[in-house]
Protein backbone atom coordinates (compact mmCIF):
# COMPACT_ATOMS: atom_id res chain seq x y z
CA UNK A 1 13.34 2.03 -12.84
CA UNK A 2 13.09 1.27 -9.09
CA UNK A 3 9.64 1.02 -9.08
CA UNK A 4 9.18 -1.69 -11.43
CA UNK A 5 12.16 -3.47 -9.64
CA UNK A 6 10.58 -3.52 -6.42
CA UNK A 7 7.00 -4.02 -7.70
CA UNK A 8 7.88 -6.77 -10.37
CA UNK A 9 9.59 -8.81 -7.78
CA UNK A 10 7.87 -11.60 -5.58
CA UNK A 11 10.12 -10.85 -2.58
CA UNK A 12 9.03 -7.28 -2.64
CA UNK A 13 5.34 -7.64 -2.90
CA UNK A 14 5.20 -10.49 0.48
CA UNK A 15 7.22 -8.17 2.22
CA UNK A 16 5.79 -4.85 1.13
CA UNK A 17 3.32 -3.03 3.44
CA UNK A 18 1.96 -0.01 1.79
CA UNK A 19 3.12 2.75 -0.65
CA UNK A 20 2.39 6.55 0.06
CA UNK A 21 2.46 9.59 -1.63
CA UNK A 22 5.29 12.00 -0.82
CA UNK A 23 5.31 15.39 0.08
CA UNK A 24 8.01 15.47 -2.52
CA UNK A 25 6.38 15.71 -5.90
CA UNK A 26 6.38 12.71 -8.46
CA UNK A 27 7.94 10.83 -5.39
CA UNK A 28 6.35 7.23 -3.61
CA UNK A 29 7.14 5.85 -0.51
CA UNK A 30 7.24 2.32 0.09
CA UNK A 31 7.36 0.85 3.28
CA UNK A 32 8.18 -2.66 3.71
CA UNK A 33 8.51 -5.05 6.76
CA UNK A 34 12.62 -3.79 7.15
CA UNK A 35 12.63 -0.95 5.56
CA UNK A 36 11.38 2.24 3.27
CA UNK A 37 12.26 3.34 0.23
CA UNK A 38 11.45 6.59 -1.38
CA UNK A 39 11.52 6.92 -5.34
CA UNK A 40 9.89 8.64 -8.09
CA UNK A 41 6.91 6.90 -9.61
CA UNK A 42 3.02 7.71 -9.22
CA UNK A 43 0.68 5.58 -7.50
CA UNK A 44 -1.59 4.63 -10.48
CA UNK A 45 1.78 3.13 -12.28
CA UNK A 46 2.31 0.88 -8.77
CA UNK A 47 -1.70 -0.12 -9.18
CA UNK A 48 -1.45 -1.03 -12.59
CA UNK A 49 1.98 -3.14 -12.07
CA UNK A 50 0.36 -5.54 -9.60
CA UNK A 51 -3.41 -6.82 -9.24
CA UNK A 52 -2.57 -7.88 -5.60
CA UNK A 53 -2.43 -4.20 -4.51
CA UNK A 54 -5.24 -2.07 -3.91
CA UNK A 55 -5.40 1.65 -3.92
CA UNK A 56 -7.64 2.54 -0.75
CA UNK A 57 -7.30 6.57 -0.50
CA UNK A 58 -5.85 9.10 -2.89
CA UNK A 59 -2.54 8.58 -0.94
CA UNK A 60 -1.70 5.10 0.08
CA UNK A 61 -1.87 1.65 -2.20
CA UNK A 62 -1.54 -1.45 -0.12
CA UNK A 63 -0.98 -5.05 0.02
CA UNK A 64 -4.14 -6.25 1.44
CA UNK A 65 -1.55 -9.53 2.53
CA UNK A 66 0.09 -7.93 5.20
CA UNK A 67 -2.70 -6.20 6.91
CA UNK A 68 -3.02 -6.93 10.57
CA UNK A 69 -6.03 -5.07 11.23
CA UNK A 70 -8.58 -2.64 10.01
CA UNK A 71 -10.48 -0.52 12.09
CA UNK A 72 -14.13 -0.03 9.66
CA UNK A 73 -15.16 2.86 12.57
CA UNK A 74 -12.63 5.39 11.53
CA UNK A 75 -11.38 3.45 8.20
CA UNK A 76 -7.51 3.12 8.86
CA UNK A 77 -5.52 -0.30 8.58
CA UNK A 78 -2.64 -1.15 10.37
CA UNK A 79 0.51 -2.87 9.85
CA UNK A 80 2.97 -4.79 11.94
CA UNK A 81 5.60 -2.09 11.44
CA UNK A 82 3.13 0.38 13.13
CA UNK A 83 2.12 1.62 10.08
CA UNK A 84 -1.60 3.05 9.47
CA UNK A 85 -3.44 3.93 6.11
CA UNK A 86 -6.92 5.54 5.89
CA UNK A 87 -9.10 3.88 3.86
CA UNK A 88 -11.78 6.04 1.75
CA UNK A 89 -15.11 5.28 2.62
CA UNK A 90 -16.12 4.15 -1.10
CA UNK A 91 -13.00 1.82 -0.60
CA UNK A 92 -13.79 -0.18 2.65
CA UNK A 93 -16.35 -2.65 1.29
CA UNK A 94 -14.06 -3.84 -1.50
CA UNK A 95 -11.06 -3.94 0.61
CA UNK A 96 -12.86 -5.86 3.44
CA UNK A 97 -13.81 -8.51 0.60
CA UNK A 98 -9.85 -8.23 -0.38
CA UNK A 99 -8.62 -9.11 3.25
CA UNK A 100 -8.72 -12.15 5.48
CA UNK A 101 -8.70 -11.09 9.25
């Protein structure tokens, strides 16, 4: 499966940014620094595949690595592909002891 391909792999989880749900049911979005990829897989499956990504919201699971900043007034992250995620209030605590900025 694709998921577990570009989840198991070390190369993939440095360079990945964030998955996302899709507005495509049973689909995921990753995003990565180059690129993103959409396949079928559920967020929860990602989460449990890799410690080193955190589920923040109902809709986006990131790599706390490759955040560039986080914005605690209106809880979104960014990314240095322009990416944003929100960030669930009962989430932002944890993930600001997950991230080094």
């Amino acid at each position: 499966e694709i998921a577990q391909c570009l989840v198991g792999s070390e190369m993939c989880i440095r360079d990945s940014l964030y998955f996302e749900t899709s507005d495509i049911v049973h689909k995921v979005i990753l995003y990565t620094k180059e690129e993103q990829i959409e396949f079928y897989g559920s967020l929860s499956q990602i989460e449990k595949s890799d410690p080193r990504l955190f589920k923040c919201h109902k809709s986006f699971l990131v790599n706390p690595e490759n955040i560039i900043k986080l914005d605690k007034s209106t809880g979104t992250v960014y990314f240095e592909n322009g990416g944003v995620c929100y960030v669930s209030k009962l989430k932002l605590k944890k993930l600001l002891e997950r991230i080094s900025l």
